[in-house]
Protein backbone atom coordinates (compact mmCIF):
# COMPACT_ATOMS: atom_id res chain seq x y z
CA UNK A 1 14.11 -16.52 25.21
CA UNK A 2 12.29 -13.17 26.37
CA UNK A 3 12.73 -10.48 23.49
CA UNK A 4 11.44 -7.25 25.70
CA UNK A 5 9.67 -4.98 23.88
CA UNK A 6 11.49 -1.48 22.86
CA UNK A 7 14.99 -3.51 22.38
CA UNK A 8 16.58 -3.06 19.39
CA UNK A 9 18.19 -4.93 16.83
CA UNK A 10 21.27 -5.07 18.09
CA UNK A 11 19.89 -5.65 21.65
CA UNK A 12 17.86 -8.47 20.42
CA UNK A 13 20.97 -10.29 18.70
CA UNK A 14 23.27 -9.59 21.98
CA UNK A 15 20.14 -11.66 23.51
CA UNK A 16 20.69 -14.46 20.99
CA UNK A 17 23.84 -14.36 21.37
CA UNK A 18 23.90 -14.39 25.35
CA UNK A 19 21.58 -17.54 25.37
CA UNK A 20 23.28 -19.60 22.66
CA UNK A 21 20.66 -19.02 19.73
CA UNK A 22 22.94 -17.81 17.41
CA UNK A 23 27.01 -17.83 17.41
CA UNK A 24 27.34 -14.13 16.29
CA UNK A 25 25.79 -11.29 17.49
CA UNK A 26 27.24 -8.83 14.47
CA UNK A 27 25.93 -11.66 11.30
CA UNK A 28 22.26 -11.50 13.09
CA UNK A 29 22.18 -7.43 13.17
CA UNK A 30 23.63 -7.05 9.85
CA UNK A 31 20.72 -9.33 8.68
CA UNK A 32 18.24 -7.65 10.32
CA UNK A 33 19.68 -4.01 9.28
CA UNK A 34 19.27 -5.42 5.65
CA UNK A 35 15.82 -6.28 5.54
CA UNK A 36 14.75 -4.06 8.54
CA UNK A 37 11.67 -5.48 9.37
CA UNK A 38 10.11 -5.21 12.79
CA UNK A 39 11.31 -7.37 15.27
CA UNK A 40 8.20 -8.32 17.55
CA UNK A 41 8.42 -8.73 21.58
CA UNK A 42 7.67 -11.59 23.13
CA UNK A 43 8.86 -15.19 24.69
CA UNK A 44 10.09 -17.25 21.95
CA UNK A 45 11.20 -20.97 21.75
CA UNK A 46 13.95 -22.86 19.96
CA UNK A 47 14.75 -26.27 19.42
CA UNK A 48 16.99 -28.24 17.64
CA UNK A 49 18.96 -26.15 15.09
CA UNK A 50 18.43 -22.61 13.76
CA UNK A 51 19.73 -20.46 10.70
CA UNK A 52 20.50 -16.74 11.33
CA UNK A 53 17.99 -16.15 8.78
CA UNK A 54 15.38 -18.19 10.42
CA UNK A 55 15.91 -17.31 13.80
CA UNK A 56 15.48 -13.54 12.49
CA UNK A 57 12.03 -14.47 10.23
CA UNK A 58 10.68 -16.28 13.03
CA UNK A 59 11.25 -13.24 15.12
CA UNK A 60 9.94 -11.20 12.52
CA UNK A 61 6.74 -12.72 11.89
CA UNK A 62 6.41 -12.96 16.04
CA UNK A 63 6.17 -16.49 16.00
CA UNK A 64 6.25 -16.38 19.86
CA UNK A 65 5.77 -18.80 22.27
CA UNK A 66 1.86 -19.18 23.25
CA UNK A 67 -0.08 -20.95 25.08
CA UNK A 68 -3.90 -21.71 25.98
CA UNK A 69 -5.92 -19.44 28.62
CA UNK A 70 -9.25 -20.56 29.17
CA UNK A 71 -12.55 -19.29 30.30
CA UNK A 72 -15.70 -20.87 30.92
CA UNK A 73 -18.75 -19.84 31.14
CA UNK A 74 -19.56 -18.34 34.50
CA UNK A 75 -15.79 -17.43 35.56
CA UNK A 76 -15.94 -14.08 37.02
CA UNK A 77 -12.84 -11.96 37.06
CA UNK A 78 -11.65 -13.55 40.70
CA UNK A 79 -12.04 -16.69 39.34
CA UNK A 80 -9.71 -15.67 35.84
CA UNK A 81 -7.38 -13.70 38.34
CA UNK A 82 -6.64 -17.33 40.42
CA UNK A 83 -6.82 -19.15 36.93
CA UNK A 84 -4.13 -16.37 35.82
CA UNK A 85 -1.81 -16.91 38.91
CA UNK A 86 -2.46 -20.70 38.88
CA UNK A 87 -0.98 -21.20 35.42
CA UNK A 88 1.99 -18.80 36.20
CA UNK A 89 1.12 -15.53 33.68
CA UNK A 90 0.13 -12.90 36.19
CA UNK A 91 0.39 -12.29 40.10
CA UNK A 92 -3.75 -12.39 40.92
CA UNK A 93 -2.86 -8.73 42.77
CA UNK A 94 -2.02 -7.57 39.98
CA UNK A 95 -4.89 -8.79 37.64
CA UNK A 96 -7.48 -7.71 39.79
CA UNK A 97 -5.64 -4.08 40.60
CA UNK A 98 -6.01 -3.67 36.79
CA UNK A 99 -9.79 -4.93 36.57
CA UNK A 100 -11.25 -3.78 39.11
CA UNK A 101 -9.97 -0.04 38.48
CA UNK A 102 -13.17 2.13 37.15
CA UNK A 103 -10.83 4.24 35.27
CA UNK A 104 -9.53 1.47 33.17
CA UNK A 105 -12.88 0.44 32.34
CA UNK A 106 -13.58 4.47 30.89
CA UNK A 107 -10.51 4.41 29.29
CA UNK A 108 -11.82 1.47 27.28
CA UNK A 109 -15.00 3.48 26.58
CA UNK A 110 -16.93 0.94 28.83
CA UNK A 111 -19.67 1.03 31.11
CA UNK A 112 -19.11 -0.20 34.90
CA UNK A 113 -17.15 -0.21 37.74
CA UNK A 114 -14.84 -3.70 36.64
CA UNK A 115 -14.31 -5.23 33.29
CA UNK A 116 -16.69 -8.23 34.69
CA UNK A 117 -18.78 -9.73 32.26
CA UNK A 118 -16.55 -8.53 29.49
CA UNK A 119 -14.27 -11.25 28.88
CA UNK A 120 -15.95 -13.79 27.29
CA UNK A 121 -15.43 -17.40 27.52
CA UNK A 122 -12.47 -18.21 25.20
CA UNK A 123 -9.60 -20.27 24.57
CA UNK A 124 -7.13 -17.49 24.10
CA UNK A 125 -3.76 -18.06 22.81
CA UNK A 126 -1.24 -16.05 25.22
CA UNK A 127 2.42 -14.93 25.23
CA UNK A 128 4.25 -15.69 28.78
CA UNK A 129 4.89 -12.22 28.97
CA UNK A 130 1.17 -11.05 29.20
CA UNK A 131 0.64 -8.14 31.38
CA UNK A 132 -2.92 -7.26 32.69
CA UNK A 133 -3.61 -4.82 30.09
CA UNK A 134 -2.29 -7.15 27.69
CA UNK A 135 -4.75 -9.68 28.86
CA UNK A 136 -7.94 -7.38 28.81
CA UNK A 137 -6.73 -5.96 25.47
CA UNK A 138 -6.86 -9.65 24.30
CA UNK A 139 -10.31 -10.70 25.78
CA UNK A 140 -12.00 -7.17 24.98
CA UNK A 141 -10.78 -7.97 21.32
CA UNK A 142 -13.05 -11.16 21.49
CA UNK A 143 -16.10 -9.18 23.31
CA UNK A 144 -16.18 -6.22 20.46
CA UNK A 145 -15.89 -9.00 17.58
CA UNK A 146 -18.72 -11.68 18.82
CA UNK A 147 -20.73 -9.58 21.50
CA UNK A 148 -20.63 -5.82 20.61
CA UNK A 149 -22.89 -6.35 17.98
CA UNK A 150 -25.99 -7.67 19.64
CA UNK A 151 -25.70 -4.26 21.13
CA UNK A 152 -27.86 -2.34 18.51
CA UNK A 153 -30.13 -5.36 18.67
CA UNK A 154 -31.34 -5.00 22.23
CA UNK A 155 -31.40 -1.19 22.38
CA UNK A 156 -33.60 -1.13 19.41
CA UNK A 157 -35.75 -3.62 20.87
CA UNK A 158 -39.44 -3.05 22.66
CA UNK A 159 -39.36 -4.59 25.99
CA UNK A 160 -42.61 -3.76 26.78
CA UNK A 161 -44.07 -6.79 27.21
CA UNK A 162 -41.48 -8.00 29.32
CA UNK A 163 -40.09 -5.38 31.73
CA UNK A 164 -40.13 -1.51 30.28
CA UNK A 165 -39.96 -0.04 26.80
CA UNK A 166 -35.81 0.10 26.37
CA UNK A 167 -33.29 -1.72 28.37
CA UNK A 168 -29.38 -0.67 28.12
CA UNK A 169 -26.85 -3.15 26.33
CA UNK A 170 -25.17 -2.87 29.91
CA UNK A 171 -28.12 -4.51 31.74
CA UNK A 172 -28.38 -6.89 29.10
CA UNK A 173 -25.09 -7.51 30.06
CA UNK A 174 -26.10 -8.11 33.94
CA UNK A 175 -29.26 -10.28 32.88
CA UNK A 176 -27.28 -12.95 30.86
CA UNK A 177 -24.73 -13.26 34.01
CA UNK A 178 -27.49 -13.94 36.11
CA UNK A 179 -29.13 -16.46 33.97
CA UNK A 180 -24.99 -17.84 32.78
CA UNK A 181 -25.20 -18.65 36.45
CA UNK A 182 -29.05 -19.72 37.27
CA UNK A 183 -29.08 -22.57 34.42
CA UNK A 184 -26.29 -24.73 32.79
CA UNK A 185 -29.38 -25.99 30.51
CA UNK A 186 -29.34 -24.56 27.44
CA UNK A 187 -33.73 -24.82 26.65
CA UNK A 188 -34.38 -23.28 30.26
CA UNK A 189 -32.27 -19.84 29.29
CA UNK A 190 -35.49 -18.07 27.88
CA UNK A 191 -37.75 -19.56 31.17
CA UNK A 192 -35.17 -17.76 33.79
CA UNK A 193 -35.13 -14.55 31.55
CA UNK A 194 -38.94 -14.59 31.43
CA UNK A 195 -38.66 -14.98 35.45
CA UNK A 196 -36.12 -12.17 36.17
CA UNK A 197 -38.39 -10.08 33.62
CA UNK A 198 -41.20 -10.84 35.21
CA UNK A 199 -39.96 -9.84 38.92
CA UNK A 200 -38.53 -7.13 37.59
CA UNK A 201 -41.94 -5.62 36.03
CA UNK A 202 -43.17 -6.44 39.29
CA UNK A 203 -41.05 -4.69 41.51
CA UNK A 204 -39.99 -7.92 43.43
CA UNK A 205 -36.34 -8.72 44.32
CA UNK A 206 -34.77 -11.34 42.42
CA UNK A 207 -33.61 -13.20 45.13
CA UNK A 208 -30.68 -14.87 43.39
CA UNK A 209 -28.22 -16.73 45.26
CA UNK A 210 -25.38 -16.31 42.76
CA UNK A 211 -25.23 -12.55 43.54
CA UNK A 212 -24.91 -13.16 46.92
CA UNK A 213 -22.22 -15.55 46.53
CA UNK A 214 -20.33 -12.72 44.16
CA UNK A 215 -20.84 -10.56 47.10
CA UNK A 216 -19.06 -12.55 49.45
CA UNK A 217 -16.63 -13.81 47.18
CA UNK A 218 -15.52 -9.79 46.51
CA UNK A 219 -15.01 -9.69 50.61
CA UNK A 220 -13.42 -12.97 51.04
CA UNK A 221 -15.90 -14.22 52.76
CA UNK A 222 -17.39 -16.94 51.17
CA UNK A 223 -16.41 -20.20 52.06
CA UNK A 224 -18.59 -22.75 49.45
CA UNK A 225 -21.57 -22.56 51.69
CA UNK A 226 -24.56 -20.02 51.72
CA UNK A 227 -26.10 -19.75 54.69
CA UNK A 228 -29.20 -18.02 55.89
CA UNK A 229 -26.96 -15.16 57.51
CA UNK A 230 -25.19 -14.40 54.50
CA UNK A 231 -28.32 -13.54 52.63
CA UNK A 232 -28.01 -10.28 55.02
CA UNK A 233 -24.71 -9.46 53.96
CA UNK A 234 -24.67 -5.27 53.39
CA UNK A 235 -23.98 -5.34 49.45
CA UNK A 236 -25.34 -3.71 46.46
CA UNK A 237 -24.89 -7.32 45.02
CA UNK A 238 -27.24 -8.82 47.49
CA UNK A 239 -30.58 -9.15 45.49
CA UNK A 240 -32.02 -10.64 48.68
CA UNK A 241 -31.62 -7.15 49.83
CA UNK A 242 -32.31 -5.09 47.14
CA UNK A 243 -34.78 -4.49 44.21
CA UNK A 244 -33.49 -4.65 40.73
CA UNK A 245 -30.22 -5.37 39.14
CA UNK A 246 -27.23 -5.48 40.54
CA UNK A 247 -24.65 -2.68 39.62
CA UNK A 248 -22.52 -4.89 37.41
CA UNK A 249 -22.85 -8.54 35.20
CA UNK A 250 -21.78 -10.86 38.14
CA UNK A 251 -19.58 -13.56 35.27
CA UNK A 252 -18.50 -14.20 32.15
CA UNK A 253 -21.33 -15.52 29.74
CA UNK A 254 -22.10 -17.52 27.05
CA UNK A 255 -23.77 -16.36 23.72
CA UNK A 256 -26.68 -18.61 24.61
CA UNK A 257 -27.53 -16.37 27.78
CA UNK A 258 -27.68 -13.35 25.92
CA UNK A 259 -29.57 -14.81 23.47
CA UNK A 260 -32.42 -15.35 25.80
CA UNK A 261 -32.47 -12.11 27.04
CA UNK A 262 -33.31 -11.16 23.29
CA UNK A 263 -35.73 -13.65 23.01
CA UNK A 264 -36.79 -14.47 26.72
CA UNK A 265 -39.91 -16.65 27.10
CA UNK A 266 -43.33 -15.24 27.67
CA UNK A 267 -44.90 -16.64 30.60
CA UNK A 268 -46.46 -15.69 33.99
CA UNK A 269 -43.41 -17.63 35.81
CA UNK A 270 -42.00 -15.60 39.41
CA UNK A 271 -40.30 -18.35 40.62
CA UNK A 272 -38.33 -21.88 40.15
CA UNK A 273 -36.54 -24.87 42.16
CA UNK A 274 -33.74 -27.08 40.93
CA UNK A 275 -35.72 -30.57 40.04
CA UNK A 276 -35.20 -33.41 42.14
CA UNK A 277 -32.41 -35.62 39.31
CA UNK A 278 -30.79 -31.96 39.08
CA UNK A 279 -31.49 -31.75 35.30
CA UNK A 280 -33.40 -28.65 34.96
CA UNK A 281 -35.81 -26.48 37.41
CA UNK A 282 -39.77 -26.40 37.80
CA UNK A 283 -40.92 -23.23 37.40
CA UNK A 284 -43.94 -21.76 38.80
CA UNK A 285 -46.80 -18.87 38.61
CA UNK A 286 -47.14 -18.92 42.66
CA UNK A 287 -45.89 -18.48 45.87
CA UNK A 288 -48.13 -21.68 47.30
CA UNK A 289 -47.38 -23.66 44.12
CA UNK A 290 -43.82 -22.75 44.49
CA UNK A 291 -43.69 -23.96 48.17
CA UNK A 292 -44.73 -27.19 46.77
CA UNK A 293 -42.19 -27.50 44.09
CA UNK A 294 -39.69 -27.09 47.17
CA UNK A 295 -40.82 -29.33 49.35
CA UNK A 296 -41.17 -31.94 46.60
CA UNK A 297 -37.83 -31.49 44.67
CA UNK A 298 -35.48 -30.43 47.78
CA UNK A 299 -36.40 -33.84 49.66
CA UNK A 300 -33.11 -35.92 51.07
């Protein structure tokens, strides 16, 4: 049973009444009247049988109907929009309207054009009556709780060594995408961090097929293949194209990636190659060596 939000008691008890909950509208609203407690929105279940007074505390206390929304690790807002649509809680039009809207995103106090990167990965326990503002309201709740404060950490901190004296909590933000979607093993975090560092002291591009992919993926274009010619696509995404970060985080991260931008390895790594059992990478210090690394792990 959907109890809108705004209805009033007696609006809620014509509800009850209208879908069989309770036999008597009036017994429900004189109840409620009495103990005039708030009676929360939302999609609520029954089975078996009721009391007046419990259907009214269980309304009261907004035991609603919920169920389990998921993100993992390296979702990016297209992928939570399908996810969204998929599981019948929001049209993906209307998700992504919502998200991708820089205005939203400032009214939130937030940096960036889209709330990507910002919902973190979660089991969240949703109402059937979520709306996309509901949504981000939920997983921004989760972001300011377990990510918000590593903020003062990094700011505070002396990159020096690594890239340039002060780096933003925003790129931060970008960095641990990048590396959320370069490694799914958990020891290599601080190696890739040390390697986008590294190119980024440097002045190289990263070169990182995952922002490519977002790229395409934000055109339609991509169809599970990267090819050659889509490394030209015109994008500030494309990091084949151009030097530094890209303008926004490119997923959804774990705490473990923004860890290692905190603590990224020191080394003299530019590049690495996904090993030849697909367990890890081999990182190197050189083009030539590099080259090597290819040609040994990429065999058929």
């Amino acid at each position: 049973v959907l109890i809108p939000k705004g209805a009033s008691s007696f609006q809620i008890a014509e509800i009850l009444e209208k879908e069989g909950v309770i036999p008597n509208k009036y017994l429900f609203f004189l109840y409620a009247k009495l103990h005039n407690k708030t009676l929360k929105a939302g999609v609520y279940e029954f089975k078996g049988q009721y009391s007046t007074v419990d259907i009214y505390q269980k309304i009261a206390n907004g035991e609603v109907k919920l169920k389990l929304f998921t993100i993992i690790p390296g979702d990016n807002l297209l992928d939570i929009a399908e996810k969204l649509e998929k599981e019948k809680i929001l049209k993906k039009e209307d998700f992504i309207k919502f998200v991708f809207n820089k205005e939203n995103v400032r009214k939130y106090g937030l940096v960036g054009d889209s709330f990507e990167g910002y919902f973190p990965p979660e089991s969240y326990r949703i109402d059937e009556n979520e709306t996309a503002q509901t949504l981000t309201e939920k997983f921004l709740d989760i972001f300011k709780k377990r990510y918000l404060p590593f903020k003062t950490i990094i700011e505070s901190k002396d990159y020096s060594d690594f890239y340039k004296p002060k780096i933003s909590f925003y790129e931060a933000m970008i960095i641990a995408s990048l590396i959320e979607k370069e490694t799914f093993v958990e020891k290599e975090k601080p190696l890739i961090a040390s390697v986008i560092f590294n190119r980024l002291k440097s002045g190289m591009k990263l070169d990182i097929d995952p922002t490519v992919i977002y790229a395409l993926r934000l055109k339609n274009a991509y169809n599970g293949k990267l090819t050659k010619e889509d490394l030209k696509i015109d994008s500030p995404f494309n990091t084949y194209k151009n030097k530094g970060l890209p303008p926004t985080p490119i997923c959804s991260f774990s705490l473990s990636s923004l860890q290692a931008v905190i603590n990224p390895a020191k080394t003299n790594y530019f590049y690495y190659v996904l090993s030849k059992d697909k367990n890890g990478h081999v990182f190197s210090e050189s083009y030539q060596e590099h080259l090597k690394n290819v040609k040994e792990n990429l065999k058929d």
